[in-house]
Protein backbone atom coordinates (compact mmCIF):
# COMPACT_ATOMS: atom_id res chain seq x y z
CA UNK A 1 0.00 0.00 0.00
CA UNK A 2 1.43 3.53 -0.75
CA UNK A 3 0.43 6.54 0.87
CA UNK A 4 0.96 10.02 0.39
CA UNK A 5 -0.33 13.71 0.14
CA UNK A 6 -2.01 15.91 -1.61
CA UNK A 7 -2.56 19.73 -2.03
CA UNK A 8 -3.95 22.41 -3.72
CA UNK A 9 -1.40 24.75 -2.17
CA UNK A 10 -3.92 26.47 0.45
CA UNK A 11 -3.70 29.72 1.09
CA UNK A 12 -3.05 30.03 5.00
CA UNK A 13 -4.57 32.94 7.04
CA UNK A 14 -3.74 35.77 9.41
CA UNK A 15 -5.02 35.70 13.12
CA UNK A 16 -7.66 38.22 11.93
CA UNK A 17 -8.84 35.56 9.49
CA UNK A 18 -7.27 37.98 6.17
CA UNK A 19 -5.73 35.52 3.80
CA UNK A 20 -1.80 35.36 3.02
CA UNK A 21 -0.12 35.45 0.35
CA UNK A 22 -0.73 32.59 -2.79
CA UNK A 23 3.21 33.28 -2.99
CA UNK A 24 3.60 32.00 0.42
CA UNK A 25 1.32 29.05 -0.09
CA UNK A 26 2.58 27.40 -3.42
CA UNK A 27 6.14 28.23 -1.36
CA UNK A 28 4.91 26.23 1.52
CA UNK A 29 3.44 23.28 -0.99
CA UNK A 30 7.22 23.13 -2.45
CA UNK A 31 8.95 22.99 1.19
CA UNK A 32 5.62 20.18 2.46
CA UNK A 33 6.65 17.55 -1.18
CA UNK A 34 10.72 17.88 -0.19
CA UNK A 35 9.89 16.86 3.22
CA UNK A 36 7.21 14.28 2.02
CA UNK A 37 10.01 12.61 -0.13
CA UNK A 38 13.00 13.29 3.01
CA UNK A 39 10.31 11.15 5.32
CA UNK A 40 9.75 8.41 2.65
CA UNK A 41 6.18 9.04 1.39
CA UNK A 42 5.50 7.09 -1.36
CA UNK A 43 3.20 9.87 -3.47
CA UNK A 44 2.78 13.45 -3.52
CA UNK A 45 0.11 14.71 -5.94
CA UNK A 46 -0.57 18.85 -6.68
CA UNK A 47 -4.20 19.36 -7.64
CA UNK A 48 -5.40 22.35 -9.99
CA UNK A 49 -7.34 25.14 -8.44
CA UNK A 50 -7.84 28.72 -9.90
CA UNK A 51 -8.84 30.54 -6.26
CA UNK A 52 -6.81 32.92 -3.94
CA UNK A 53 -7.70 30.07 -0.97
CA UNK A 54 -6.33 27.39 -3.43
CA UNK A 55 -3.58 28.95 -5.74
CA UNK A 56 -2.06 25.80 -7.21
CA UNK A 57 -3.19 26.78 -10.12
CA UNK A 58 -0.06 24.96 -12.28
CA UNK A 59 0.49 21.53 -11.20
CA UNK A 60 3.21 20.70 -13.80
CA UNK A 61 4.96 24.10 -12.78
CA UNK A 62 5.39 22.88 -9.10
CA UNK A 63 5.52 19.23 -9.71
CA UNK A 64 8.91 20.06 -11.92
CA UNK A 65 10.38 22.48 -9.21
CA UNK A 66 9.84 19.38 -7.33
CA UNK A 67 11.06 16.56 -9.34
CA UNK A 68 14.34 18.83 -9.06
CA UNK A 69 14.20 18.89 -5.07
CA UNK A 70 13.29 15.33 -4.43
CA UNK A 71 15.06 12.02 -5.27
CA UNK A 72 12.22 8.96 -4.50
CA UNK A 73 8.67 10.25 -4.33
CA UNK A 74 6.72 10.03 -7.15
CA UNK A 75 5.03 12.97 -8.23
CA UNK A 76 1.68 13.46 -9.97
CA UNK A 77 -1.24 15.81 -10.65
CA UNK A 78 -4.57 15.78 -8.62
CA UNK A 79 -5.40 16.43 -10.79
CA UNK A 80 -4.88 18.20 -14.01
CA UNK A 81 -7.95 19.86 -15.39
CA UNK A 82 -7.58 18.38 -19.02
CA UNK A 83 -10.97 20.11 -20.45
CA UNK A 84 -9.90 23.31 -20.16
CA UNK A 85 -6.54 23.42 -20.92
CA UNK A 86 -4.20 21.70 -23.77
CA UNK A 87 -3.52 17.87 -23.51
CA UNK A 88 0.03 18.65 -25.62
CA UNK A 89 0.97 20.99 -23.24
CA UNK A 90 -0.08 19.24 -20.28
CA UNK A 91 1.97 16.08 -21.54
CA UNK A 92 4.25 18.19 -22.36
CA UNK A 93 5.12 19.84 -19.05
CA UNK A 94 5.26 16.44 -17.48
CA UNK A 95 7.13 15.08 -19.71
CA UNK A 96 9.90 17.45 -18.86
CA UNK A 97 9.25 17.19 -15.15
CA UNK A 98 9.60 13.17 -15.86
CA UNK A 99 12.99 13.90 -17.35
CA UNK A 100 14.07 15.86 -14.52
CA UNK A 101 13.13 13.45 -11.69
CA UNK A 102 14.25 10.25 -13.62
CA UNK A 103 10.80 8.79 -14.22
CA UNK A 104 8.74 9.56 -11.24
CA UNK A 105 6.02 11.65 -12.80
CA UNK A 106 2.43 10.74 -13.65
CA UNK A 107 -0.96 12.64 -14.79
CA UNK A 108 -3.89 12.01 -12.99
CA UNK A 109 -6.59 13.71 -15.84
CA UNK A 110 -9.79 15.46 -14.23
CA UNK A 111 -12.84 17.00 -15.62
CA UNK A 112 -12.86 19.35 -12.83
CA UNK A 113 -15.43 19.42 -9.74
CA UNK A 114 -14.81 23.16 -9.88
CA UNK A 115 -15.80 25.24 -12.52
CA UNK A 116 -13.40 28.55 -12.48
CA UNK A 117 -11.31 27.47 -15.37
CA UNK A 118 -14.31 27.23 -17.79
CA UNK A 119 -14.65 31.09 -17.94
CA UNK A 120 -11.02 31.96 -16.92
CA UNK A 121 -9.97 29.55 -20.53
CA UNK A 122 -12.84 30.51 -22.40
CA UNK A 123 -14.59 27.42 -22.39
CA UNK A 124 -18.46 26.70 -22.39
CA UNK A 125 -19.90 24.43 -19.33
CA UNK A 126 -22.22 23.11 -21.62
CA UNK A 127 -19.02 21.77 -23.50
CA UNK A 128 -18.22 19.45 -19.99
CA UNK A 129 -18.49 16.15 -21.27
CA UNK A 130 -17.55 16.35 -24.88
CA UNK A 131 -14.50 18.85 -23.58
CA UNK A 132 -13.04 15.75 -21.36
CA UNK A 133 -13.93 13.49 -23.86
CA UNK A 134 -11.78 14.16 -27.05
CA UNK A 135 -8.91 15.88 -24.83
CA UNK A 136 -8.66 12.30 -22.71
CA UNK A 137 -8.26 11.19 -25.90
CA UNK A 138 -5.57 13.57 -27.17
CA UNK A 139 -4.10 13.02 -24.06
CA UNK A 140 -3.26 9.34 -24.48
CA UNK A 141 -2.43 9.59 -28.37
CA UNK A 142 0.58 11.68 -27.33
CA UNK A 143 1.57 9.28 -24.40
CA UNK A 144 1.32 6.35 -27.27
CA UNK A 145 4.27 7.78 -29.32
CA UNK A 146 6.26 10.44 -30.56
CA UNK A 147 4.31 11.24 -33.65
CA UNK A 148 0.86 12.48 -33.11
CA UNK A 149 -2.48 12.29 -35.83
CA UNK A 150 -5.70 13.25 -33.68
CA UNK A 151 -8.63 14.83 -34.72
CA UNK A 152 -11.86 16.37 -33.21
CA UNK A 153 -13.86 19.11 -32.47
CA UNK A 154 -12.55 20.91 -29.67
CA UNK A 155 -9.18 21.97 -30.71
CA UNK A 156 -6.94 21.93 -34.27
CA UNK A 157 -6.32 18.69 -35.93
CA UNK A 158 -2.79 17.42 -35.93
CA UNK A 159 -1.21 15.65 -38.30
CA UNK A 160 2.09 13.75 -37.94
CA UNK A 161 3.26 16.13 -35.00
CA UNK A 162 6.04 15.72 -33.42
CA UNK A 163 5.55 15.72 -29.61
CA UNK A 164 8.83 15.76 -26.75
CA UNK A 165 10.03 15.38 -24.72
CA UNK A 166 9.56 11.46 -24.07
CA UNK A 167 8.99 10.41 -20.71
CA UNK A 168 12.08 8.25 -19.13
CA UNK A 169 10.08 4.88 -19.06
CA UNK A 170 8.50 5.25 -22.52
CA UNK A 171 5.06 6.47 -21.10
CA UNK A 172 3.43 8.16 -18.39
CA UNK A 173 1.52 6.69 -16.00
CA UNK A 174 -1.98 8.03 -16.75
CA UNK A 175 -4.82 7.91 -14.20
CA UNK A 176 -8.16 8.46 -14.38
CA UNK A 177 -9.88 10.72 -11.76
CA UNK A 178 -13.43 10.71 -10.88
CA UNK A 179 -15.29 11.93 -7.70
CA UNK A 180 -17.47 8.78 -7.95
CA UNK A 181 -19.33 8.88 -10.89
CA UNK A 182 -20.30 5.04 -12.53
CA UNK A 183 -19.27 6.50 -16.35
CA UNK A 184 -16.29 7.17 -14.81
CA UNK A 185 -15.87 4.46 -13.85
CA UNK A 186 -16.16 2.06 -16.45
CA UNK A 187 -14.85 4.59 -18.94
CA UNK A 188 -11.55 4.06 -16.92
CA UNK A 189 -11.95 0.44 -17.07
CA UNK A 190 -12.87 0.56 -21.17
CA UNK A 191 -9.91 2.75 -21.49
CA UNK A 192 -7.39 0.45 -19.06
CA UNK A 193 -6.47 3.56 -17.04
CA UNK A 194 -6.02 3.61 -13.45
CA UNK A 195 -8.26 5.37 -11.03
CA UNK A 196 -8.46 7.54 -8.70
CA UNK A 197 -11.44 7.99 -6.19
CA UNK A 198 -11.85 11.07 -4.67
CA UNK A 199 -13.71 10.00 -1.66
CA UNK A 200 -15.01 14.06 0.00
CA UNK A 201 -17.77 12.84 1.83
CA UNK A 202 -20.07 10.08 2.76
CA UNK A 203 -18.97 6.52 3.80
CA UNK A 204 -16.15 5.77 1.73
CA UNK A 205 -16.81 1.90 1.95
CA UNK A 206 -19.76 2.65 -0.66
CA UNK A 207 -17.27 3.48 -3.08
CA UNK A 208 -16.76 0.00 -3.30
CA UNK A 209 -19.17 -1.44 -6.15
CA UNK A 210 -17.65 1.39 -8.53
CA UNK A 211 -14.47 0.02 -8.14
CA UNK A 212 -15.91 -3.49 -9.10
CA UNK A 213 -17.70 -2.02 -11.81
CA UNK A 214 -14.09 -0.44 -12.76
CA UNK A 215 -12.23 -4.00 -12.56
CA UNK A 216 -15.34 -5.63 -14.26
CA UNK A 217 -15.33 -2.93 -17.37
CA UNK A 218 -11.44 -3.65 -17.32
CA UNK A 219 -11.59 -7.34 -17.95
CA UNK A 220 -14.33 -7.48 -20.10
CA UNK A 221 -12.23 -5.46 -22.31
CA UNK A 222 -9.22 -7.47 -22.26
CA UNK A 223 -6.54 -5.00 -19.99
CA UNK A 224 -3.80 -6.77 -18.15
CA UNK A 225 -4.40 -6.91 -14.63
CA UNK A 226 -1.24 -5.38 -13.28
CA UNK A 227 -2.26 -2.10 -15.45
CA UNK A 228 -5.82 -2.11 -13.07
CA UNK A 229 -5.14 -0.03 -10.36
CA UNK A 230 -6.96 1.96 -7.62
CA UNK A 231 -6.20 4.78 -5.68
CA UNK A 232 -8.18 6.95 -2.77
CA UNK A 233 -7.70 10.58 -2.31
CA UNK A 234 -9.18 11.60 0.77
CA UNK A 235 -9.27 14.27 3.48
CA UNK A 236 -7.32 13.92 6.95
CA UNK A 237 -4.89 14.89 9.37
CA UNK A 238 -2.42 13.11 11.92
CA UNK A 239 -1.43 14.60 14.88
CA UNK A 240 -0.51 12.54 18.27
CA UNK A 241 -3.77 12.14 19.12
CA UNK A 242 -7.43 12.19 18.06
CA UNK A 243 -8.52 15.51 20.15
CA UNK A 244 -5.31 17.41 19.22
CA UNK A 245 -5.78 16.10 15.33
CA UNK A 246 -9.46 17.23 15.59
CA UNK A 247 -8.85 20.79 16.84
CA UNK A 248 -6.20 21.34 14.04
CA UNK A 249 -8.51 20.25 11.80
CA UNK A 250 -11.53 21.80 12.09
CA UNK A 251 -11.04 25.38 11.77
CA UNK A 252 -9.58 25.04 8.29
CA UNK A 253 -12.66 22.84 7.26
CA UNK A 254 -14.79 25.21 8.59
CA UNK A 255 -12.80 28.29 6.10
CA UNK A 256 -12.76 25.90 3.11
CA UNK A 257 -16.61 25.12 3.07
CA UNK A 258 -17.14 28.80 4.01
CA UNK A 259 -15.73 30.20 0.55
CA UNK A 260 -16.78 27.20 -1.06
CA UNK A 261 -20.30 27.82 -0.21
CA UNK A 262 -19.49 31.23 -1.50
CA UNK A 263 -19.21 29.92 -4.77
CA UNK A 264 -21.71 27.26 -4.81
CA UNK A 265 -24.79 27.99 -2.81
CA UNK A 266 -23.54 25.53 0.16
CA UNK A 267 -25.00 26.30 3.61
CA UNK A 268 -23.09 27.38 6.35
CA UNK A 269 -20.88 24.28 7.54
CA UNK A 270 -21.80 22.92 11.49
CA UNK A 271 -19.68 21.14 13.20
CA UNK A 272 -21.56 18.44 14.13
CA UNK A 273 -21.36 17.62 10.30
CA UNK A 274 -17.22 17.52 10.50
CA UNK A 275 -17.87 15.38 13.42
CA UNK A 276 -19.29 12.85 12.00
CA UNK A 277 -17.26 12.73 9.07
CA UNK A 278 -14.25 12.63 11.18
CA UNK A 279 -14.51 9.24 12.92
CA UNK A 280 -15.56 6.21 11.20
CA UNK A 281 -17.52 5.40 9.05
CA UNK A 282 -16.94 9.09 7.76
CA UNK A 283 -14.64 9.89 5.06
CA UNK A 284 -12.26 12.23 7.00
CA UNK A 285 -8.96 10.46 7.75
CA UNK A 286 -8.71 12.25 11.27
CA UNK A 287 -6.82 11.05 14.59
CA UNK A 288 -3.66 9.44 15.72
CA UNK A 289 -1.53 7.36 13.75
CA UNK A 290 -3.59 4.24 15.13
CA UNK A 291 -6.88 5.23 13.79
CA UNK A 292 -5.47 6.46 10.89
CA UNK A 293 -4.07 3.31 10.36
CA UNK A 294 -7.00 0.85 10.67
CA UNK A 295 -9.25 2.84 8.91
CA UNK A 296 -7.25 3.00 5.91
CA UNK A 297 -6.77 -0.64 6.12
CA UNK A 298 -10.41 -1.07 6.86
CA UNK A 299 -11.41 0.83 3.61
CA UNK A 300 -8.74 -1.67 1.54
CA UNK A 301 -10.65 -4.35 2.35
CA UNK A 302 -13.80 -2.98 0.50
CA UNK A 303 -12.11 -1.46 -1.99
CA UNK A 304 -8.75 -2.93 -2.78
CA UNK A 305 -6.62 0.04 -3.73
CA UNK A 306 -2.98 0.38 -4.04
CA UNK A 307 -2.73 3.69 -2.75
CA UNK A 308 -4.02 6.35 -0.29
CA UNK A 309 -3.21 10.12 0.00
CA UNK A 310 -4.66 12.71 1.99
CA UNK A 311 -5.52 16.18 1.66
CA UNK A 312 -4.18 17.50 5.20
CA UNK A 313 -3.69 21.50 4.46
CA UNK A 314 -7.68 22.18 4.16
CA UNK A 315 -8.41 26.07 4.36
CA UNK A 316 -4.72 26.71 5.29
CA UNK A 317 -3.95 25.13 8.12
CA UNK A 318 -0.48 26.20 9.88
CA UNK A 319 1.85 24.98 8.23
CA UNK A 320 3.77 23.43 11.16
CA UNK A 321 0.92 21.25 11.55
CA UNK A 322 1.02 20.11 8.13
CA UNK A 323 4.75 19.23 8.23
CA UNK A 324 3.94 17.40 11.47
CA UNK A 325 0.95 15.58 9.52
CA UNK A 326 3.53 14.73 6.70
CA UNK A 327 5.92 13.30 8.74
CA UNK A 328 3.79 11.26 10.93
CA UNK A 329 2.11 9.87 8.08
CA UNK A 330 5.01 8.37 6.68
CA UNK A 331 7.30 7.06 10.45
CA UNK A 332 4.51 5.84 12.39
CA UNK A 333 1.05 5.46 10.23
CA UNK A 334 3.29 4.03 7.17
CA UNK A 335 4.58 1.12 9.27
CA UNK A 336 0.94 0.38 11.36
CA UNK A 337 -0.77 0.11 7.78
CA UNK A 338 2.20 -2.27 6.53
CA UNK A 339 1.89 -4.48 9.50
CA UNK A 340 -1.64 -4.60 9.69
CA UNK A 341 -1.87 -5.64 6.17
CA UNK A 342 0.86 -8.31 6.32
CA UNK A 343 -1.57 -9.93 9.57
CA UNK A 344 -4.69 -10.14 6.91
CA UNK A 345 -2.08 -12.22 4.20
């Protein structure tokens, strides 16, 4: 089982609750992936946000300051908001950051549960599907080879184009990511992509039967197993114990769904709601390395993934606190998942 991190760089905040700077938070993001990789995470993945509470608005951009920085982690996107920006440039810009870190880069590709990019790129939201569609597509013709023929309807035709760099290992690693959604699901499965949950709420054991219906859409259409892969991104914290964990937690949860509602009618969060959500059967990865530990075991017994990363810096949390997180994550939950693991072989 691998575990990791990831981020959309959060913007932290001033005592008075006034945001800092988004040059200080993708700064922070940079300093939280060398010390993932000095503690031996496996993962660290930089999601795409276009918000002064999530600035990370360049994944490739930090991910190759990174691949620079680090020498074992691998890095990846979580993700990279295909439909509204170029699939050759995308590639592209990993491709480089591939070179750079000897082969440790992947794309996870996202439609995007947030919207800002549509207007800020000029694209129509009407466009969603058929957007993600034919630029998945592009996507995957230029991991295929170095010569590129693709046509469709949302960008220029290409003909015999020559696309490089090439990544160390021949390809990228491509996953698929999806915030539960059963076409997603099997198109990953049609497609022989991995995939990536992203499990925000609810009882994450439900996400189960999608990842059957994944594997199931996977063999029926001939993919090697060892090419079927799933991941869980998730929200969480680890601090010593559950009460101090908890308290760190909360008041950045309570800032992120504040400007979230903001932009999408949400109600004002309670905290009775991050309560529940926080212990199990919730789908916040909250506590002491212990709990942390046996519920991300639990959860691989429904679902069978291969890796697990949490989102720890939610609504800016101090960034001592998320260097703690990091680093307990990797010496003392790390070990507690391996052994508990090895005891259900």
């Amino acid at each position: 089982m691998e575990l990791g991190v990831y981020s959309f760089g959060d913007t932290q905040r001033n005592p008075d609750g006034t945001l800092r700077s988004t040059s200080e938070a993708i700064r922070n993001l940079f300093d939280a992936i060398v010390l993932a990789d000095a503690s031996g995470l496996d993962y660290f993945g930089v999601g795409e946000h276009h918000t002064l509470d999530m600035p990370a608005s360049s994944p490739g951009a930090v991910i190759a300051a990174a691949a620079g920085a680090t020498k074992k982690i691998r890095l990846g996107s979580g993700a990279s908001i295909i439909s509204t920006d170029d699939p050759i440039r995308v590639f592209q810009q990993f491709a480089t950051a591939d070179a750079v870190s000897g082969g440790r880069v992947e794309i996870t590709a996202g439609r995007g549960s947030s919207v800002e990019s549509f207007p800020l790129f000029g694209y129509d939201l009407q466009d969603y599907d058929r957007l993600y569609a034919e630029k998945l597509e592009l996507l995957m013709k230029a991991n295929e080879g170095a010569t590129v023929t693709w046509s469709g309807t949302t960008r220029a035709a290409l003909q015999d184009a020559v696309v490089v760099p090439r990544p160390v290992n021949g390809r990228l690693p491509i996953w698929l990511a999806t915030g539960g959604s059963a076409p997603s699901s099997a198109r990953a499965g049609k497609l022989g992509l991995p995939i990536s949950y992203g499990i925000i709420g609810g009882a994450p054991h439900r996400f189960a039967p999608l990842a059957e219906l994944y594997r199931r859409t996977a063999a029926a259409a001939g993919h090697a197993p060892e090419n079927i892969k799933v991941s869980v991104a998730a929200l969480g914290l680890v601090a010593s114990t559950k009460a101090e964990a908890m308290e760190r937690f909360y008041p950045g949860w309570h800032n992120l769904n504040i400007e979230m509602g903001k932009l999408r009618g949400w109600p004002a969060p309670r905290r009775d709601q991050f309560q529940a959500q926080a212990s199990a059967p919730g789908a916040y990865y909250v506590g002491g390395p212990d709990e942390v530990a046996e519920r991300i075991v639990d959860l691989h017994g429904h679902m069978g993934h291969m890796r697990h990363f949490l989102q720890m810096d939610v609504g800016g949390i101090p960034q001592e606190h998320l260097l703690e997180s990091i680093t307990l994550l990797a010496t003392e939950v790390k070990p507690r998942v391996e052994r508990l693991l090895t005891a259900r072989r």
